[in-house]
C-alpha atoms as a PDB file:
ATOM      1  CA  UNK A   1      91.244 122.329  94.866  1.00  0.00           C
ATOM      2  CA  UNK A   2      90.483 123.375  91.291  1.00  0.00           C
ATOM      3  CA  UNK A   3      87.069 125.285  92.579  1.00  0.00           C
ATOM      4  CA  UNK A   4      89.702 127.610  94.955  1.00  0.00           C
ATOM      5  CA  UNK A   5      91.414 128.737  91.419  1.00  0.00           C
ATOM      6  CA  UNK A   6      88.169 129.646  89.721  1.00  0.00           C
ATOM      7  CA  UNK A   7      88.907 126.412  87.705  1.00  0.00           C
ATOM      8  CA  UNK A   8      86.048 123.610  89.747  1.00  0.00           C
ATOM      9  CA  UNK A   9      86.488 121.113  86.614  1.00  0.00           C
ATOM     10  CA  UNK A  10      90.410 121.010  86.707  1.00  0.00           C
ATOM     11  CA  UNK A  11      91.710 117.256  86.557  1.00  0.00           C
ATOM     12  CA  UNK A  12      92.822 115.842  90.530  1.00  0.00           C
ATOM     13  CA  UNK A  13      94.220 112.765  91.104  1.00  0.00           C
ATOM     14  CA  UNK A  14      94.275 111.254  94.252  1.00  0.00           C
ATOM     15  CA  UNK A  15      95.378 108.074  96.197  1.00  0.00           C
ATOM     16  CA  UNK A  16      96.428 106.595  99.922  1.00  0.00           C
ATOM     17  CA  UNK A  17      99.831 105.614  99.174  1.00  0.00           C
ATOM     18  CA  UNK A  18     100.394 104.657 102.934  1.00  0.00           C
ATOM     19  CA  UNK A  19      98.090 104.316 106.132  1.00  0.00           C
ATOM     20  CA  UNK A  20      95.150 106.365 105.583  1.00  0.00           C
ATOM     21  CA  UNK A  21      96.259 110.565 105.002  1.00  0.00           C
ATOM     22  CA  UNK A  22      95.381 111.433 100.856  1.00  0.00           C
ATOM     23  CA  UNK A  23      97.344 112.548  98.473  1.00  0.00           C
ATOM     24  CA  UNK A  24      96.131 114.815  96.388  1.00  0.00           C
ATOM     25  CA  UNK A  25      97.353 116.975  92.989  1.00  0.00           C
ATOM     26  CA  UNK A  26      94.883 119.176  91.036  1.00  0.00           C
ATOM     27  CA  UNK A  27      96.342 120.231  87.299  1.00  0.00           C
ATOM     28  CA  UNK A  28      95.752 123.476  87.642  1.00  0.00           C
ATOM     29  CA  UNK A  29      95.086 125.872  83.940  1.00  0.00           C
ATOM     30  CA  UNK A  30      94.044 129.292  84.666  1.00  0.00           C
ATOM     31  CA  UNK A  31      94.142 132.002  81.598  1.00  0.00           C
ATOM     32  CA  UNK A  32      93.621 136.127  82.830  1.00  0.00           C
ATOM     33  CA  UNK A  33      92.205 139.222  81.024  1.00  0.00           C
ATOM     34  CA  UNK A  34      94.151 142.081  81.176  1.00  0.00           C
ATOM     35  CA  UNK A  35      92.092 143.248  84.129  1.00  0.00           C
ATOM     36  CA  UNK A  36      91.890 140.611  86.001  1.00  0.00           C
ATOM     37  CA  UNK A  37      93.570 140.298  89.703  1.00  0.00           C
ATOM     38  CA  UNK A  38      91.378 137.363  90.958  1.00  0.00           C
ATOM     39  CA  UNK A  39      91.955 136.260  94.238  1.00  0.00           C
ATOM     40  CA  UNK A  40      92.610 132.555  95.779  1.00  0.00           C
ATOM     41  CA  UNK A  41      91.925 132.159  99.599  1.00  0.00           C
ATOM     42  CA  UNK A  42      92.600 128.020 100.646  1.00  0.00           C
ATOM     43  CA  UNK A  43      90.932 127.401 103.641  1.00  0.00           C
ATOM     44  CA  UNK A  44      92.648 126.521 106.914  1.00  0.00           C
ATOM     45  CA  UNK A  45      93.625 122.741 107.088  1.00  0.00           C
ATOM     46  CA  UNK A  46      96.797 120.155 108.857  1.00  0.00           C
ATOM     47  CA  UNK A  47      98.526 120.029 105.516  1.00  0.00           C
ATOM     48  CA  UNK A  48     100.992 121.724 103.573  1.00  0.00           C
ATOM     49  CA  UNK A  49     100.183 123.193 100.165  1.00  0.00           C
ATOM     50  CA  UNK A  50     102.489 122.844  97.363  1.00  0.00           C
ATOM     51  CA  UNK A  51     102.394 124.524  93.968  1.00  0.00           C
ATOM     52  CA  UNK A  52     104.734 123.707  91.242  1.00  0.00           C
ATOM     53  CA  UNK A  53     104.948 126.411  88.598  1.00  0.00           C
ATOM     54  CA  UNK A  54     104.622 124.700  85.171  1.00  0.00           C
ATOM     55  CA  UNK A  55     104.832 128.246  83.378  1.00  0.00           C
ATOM     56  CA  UNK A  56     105.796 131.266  84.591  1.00  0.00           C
ATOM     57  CA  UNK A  57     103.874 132.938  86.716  1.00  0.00           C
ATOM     58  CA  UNK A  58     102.849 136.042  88.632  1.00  0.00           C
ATOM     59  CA  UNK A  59     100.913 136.752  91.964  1.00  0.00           C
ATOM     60  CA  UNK A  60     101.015 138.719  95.061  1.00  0.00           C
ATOM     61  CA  UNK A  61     100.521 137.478  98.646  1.00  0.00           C
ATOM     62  CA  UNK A  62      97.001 138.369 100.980  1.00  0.00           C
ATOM     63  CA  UNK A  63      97.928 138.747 104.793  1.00  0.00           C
ATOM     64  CA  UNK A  64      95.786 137.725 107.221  1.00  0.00           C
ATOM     65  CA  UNK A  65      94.824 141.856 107.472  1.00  0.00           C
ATOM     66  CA  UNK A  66      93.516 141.822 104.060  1.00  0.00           C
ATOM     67  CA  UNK A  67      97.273 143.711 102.941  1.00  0.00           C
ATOM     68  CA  UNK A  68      99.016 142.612  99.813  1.00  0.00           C
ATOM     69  CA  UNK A  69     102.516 142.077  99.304  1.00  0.00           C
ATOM     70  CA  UNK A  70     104.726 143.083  96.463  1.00  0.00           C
ATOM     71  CA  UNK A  71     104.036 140.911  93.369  1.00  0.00           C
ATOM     72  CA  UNK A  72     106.533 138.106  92.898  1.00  0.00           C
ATOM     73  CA  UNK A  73     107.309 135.996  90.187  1.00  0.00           C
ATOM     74  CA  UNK A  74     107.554 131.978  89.570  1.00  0.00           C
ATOM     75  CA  UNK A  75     109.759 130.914  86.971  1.00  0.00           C
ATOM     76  CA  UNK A  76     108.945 128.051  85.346  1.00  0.00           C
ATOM     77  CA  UNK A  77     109.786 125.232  87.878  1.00  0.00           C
ATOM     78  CA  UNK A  78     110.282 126.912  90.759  1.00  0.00           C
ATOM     79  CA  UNK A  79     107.373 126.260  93.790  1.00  0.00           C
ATOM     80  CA  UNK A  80     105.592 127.395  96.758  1.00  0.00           C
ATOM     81  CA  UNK A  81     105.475 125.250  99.659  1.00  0.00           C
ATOM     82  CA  UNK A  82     103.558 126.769 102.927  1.00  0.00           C
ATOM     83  CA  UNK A  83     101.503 125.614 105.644  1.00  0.00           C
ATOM     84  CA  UNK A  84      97.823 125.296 105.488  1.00  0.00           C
ATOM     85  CA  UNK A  85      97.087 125.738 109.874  1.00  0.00           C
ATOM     86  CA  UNK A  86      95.996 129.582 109.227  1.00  0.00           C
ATOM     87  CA  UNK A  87      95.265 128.993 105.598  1.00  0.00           C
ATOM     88  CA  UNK A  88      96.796 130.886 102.645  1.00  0.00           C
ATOM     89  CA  UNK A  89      95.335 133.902 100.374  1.00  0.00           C
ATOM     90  CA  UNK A  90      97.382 134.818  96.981  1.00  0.00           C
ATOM     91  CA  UNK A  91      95.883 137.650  94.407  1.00  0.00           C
ATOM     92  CA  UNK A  92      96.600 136.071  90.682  1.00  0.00           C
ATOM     93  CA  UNK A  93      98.681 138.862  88.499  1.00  0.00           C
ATOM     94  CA  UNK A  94      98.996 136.727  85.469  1.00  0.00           C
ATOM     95  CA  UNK A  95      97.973 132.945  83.757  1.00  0.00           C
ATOM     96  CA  UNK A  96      98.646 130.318  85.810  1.00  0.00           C
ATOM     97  CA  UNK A  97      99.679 126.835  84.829  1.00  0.00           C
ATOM     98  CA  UNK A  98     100.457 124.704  88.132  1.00  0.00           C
ATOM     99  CA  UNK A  99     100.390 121.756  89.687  1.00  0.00           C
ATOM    100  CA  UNK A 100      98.471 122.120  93.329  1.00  0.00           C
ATOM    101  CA  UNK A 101      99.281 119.797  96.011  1.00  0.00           C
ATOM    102  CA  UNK A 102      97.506 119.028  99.224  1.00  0.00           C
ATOM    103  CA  UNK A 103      99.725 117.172 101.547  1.00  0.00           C
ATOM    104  CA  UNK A 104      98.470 116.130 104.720  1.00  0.00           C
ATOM    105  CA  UNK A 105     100.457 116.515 108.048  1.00  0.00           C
ATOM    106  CA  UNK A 106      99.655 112.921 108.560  1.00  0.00           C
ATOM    107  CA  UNK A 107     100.549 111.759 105.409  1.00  0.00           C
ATOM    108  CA  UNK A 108     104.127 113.620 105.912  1.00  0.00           C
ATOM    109  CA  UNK A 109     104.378 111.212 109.111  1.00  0.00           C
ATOM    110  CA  UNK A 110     103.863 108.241 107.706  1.00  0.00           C
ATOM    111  CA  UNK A 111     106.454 109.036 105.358  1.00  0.00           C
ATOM    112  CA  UNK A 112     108.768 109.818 107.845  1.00  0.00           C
ATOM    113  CA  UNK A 113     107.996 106.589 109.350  1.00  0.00           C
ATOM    114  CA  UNK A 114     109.376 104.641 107.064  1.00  0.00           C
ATOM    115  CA  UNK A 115     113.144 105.090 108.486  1.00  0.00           C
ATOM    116  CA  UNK A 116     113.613 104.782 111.543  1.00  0.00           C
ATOM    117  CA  UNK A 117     116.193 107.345 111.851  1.00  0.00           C
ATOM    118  CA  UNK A 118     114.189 110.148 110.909  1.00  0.00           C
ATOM    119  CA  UNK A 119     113.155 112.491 113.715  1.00  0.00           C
ATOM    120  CA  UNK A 120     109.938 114.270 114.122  1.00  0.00           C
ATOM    121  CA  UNK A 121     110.082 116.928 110.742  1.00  0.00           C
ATOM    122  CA  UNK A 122     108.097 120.130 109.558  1.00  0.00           C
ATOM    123  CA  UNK A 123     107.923 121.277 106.347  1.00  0.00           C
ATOM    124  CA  UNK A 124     109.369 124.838 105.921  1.00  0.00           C
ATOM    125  CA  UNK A 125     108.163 127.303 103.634  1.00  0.00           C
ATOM    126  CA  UNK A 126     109.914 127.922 100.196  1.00  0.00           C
ATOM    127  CA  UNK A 127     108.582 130.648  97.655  1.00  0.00           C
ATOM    128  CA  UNK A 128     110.210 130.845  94.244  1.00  0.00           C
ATOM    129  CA  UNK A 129     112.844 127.700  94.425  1.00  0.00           C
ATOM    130  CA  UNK A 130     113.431 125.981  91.247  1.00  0.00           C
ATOM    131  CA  UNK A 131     113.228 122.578  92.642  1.00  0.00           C
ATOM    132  CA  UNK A 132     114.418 119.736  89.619  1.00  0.00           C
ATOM    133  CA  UNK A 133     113.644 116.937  91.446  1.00  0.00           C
ATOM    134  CA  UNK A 134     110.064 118.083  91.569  1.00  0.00           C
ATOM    135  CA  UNK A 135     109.960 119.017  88.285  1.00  0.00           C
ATOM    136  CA  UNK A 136     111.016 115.527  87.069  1.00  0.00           C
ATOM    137  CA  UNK A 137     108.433 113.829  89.646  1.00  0.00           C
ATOM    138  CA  UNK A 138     105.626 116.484  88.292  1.00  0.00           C
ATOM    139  CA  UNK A 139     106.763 115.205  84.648  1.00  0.00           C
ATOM    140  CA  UNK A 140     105.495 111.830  85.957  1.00  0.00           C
ATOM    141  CA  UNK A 141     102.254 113.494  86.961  1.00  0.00           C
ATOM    142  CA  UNK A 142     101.766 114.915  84.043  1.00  0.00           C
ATOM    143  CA  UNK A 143     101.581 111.788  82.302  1.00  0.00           C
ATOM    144  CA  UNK A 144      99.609 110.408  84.470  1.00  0.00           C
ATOM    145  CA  UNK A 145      97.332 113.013  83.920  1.00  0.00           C
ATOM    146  CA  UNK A 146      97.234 112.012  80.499  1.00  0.00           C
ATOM    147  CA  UNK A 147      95.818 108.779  80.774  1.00  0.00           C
ATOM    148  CA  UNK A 148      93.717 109.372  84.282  1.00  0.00           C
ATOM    149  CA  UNK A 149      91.951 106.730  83.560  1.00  0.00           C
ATOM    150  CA  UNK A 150      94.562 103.617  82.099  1.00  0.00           C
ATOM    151  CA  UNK A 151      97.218 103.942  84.610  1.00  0.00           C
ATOM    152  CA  UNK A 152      97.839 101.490  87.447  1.00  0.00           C
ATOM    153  CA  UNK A 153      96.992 103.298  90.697  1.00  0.00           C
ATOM    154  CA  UNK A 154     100.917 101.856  92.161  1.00  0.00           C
ATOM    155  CA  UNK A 155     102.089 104.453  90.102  1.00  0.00           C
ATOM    156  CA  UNK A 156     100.797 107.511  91.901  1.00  0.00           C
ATOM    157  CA  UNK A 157     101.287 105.785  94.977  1.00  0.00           C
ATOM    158  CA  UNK A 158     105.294 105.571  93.452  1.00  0.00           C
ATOM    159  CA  UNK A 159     105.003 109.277  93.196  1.00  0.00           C
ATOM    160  CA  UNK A 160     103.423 110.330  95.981  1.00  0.00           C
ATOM    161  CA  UNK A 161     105.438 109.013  98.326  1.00  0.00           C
ATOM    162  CA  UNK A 162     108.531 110.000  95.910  1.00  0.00           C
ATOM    163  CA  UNK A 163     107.225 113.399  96.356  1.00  0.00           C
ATOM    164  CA  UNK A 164     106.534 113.586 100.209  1.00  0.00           C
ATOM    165  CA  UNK A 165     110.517 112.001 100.721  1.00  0.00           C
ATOM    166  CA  UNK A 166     111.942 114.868  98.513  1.00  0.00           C
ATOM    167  CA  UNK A 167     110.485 117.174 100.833  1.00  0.00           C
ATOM    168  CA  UNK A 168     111.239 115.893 103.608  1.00  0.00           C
ATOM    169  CA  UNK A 169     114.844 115.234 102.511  1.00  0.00           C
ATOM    170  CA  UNK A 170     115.408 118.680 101.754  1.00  0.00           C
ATOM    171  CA  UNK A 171     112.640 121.042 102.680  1.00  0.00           C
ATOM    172  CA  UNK A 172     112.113 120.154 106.150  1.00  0.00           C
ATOM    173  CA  UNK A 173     113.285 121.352 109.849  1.00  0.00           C
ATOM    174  CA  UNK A 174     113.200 119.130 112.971  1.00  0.00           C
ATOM    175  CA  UNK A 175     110.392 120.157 115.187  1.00  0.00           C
ATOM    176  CA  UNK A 176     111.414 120.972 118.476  1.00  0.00           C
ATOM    177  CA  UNK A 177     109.555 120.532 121.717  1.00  0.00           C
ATOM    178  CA  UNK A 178     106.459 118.405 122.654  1.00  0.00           C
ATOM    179  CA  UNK A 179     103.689 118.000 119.680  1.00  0.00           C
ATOM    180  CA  UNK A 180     101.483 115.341 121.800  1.00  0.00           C
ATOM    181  CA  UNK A 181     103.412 112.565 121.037  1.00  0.00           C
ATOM    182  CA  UNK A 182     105.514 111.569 117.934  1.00  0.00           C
ATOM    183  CA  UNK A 183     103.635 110.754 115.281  1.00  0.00           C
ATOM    184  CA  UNK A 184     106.859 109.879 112.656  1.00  0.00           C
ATOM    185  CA  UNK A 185     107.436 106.347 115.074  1.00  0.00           C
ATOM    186  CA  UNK A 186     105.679 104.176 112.818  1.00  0.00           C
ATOM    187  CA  UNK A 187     104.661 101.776 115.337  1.00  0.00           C
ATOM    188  CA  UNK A 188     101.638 101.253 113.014  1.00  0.00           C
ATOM    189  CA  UNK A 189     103.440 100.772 109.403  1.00  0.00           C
ATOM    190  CA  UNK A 190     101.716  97.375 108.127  1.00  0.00           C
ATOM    191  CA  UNK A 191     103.774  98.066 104.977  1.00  0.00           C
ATOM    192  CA  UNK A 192     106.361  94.782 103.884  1.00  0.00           C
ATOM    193  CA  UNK A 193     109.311  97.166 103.661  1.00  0.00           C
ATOM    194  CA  UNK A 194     109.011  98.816 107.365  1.00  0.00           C
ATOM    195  CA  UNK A 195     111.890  98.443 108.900  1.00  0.00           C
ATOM    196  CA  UNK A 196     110.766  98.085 112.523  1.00  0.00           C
ATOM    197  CA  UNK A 197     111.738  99.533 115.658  1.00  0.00           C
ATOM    198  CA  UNK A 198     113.593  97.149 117.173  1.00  0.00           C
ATOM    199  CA  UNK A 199     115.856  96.752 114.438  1.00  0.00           C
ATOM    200  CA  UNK A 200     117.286 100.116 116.114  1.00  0.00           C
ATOM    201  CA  UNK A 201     118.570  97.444 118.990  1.00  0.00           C
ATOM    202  CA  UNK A 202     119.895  94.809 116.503  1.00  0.00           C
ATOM    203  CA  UNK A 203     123.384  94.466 116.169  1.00  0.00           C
ATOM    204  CA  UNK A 204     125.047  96.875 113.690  1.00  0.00           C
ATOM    205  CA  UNK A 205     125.725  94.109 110.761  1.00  0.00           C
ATOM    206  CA  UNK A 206     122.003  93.234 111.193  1.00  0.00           C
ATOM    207  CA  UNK A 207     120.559  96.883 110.960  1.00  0.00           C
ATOM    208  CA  UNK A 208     122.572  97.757 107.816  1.00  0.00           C
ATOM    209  CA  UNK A 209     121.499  94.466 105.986  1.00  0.00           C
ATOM    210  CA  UNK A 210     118.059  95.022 107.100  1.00  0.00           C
ATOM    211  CA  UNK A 211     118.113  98.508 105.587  1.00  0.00           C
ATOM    212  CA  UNK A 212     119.454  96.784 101.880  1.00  0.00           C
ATOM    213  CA  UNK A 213     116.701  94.170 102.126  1.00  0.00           C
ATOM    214  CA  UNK A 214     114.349  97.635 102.593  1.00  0.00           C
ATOM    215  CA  UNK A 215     116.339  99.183  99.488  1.00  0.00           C
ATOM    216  CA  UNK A 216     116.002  96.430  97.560  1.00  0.00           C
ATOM    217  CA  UNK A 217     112.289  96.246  97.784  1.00  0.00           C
ATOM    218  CA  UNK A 218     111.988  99.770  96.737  1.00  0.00           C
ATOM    219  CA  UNK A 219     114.861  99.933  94.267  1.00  0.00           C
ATOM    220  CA  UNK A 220     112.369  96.936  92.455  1.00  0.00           C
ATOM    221  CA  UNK A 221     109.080  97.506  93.416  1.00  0.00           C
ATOM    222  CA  UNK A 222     108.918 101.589  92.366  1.00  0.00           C
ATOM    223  CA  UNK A 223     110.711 104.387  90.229  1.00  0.00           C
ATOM    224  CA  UNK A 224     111.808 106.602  93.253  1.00  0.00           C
ATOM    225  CA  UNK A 225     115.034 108.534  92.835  1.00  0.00           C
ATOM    226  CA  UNK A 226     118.108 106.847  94.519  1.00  0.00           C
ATOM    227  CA  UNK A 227     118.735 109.744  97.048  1.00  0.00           C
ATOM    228  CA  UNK A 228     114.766 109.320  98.370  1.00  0.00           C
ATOM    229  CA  UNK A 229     115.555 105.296  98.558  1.00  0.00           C
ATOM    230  CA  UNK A 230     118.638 106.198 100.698  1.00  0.00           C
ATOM    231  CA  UNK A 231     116.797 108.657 102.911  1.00  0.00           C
ATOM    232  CA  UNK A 232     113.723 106.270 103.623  1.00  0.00           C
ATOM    233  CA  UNK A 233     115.784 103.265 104.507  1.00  0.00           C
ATOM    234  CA  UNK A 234     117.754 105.534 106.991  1.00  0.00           C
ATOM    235  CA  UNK A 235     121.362 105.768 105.538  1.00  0.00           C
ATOM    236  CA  UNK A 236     123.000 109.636 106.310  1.00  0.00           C
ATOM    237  CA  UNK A 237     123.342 110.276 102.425  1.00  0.00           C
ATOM    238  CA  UNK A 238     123.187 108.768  99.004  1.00  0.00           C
ATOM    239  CA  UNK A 239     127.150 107.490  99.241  1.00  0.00           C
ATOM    240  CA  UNK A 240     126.566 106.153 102.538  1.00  0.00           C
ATOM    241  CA  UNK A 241     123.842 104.096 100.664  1.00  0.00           C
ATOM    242  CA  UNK A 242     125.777 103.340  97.466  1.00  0.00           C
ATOM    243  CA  UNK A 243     128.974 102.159  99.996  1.00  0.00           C
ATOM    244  CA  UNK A 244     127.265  99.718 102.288  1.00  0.00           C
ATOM    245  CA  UNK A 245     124.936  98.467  98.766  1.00  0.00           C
ATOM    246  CA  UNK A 246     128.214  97.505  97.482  1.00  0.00           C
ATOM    247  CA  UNK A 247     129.374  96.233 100.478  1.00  0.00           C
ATOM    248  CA  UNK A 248     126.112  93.648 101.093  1.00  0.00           C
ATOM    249  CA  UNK A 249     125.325  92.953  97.385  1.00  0.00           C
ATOM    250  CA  UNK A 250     128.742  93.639  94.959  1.00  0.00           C
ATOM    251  CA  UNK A 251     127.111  95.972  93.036  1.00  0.00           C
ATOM    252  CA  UNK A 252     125.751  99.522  92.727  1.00  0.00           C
ATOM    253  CA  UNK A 253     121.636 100.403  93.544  1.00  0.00           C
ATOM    254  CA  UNK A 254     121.759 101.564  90.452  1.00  0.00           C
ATOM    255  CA  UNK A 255     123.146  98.309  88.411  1.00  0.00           C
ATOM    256  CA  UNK A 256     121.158  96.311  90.780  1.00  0.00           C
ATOM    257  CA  UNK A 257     117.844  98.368  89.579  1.00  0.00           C
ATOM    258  CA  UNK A 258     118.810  98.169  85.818  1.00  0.00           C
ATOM    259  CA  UNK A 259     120.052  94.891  85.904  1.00  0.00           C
ATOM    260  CA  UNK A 260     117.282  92.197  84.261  1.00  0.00           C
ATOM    261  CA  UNK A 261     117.379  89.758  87.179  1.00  0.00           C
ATOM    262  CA  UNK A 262     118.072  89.601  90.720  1.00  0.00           C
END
């Protein structure tokens, strides 16, 4: 990604958190001269591209006709989240300090997959949304960046998939009509925490203890944020999940995480 930026020796880490779809993030440092309006053309691709603005930043949009839009600017925070199928074109009006994701489409499914509830999704496009969440999650990046080469590879997995729920929890749109099939069914999850499809059929008691058992394994085994936890194990919103927790185990997801022993 880095070569796209004018910057081909920029830091990327990557990893298969799931199935077999990469994650990727490029640290992305790119300093201007006054005359400078370089241009960044990303290739067409089944993923979704997602910058997060670590400075602020400045840069106008290329159409498809060669025409530029008005120049827009990223505060610090705030990201860009479009879809790679006709690829994407931007014209650089000032430094740029980003993180620069490529998210496969397939990665986003088997995601998805992990709760059952979850029906087939689409990323949307956001320009200029200060997004916290992401900022705290590219925080973790960061340091990760810092010590490429030291840290255990379950902790990008961690984030990635942290990263891919966010979006889907709140920057996504059901897709509507037929796509070939639905790819978000996870018929194929090998992973120990899939809860699987015919726990849909169980009896209602069953289901929601299934779905702790799922929570509990991800509450323990990674540093994703409570309301991704509650989205991939299927419950309609983080006090849905912190209810039936308490219900099942006596105590919060949150005291259960911090809590020494289990």
């Amino acid at each position: 990604m880095g070569r796209y930026f004018g910057t081909p020796d920029a830091p990327c880490l990557t990893t298969i958190p799931m199935e077999a779809a990469v994650f990727s993030v490029t640290r992305i440092r790119r300093r201007l001269t006054r005359a400078q309006r370089p241009e960044v053309a990303l290739p067409a691709c089944e993923a979704y591209f997602l910058m997060l603005y670590l400075d602020d930043a400045e840069h106008a949009g290329i159409k498809v006709n060669g025409e530029r839009s008005a120049v827009r600017r990223y505060v610090r925070g705030s990201i860009c989240l479009v879809d790679l199928r006709q690829g994407a074109s931007i014209a650089l009006h000032s430094d740029l300090s980003a993180l620069a994701f490529v998210l496969p489409k397939t990665l986003i499914a088997e995601v998805a997959a992990l709760s059952p509830t979850v029906k087939p999704q689409r990323l949307v496009c956001r320009r200029g949304e200060v997004d916290s969440i992401l900022c705290s999650l590219g925080l973790a990046l960061l340091a990760l960046f810092e010590r490429m080469d030291s840290s255990p590879p379950e902790l990008l997995q961690h984030v990635a998939v942290a990263v891919c729920a966010h979006l889907l929890h709140h920057h996504s749109a059901e897709m509507q009509g037929d796509d070939g099939g639905n790819p978000f069914d996870g018929s194929n999850d090998p992973t120990a925490f899939h809860i699987r499809q015919e726990a849909t059929r169980a009896p209602q008691q069953l289901q929601r203890r299934r779905r702790v058992v799922q929570a509990k394994q991800l509450l323990r085994a990674s540093s994703l944020p409570l309301g991704s936890i509650a989205f991939l194990c299927g419950f309609s919103s983080l006090g849905h999940f912190t209810t039936v927790f308490l219900g099942e185990t006596g105590t919060t997801p949150q005291a259960w995480r911090s809590a020494p022993l289990h």
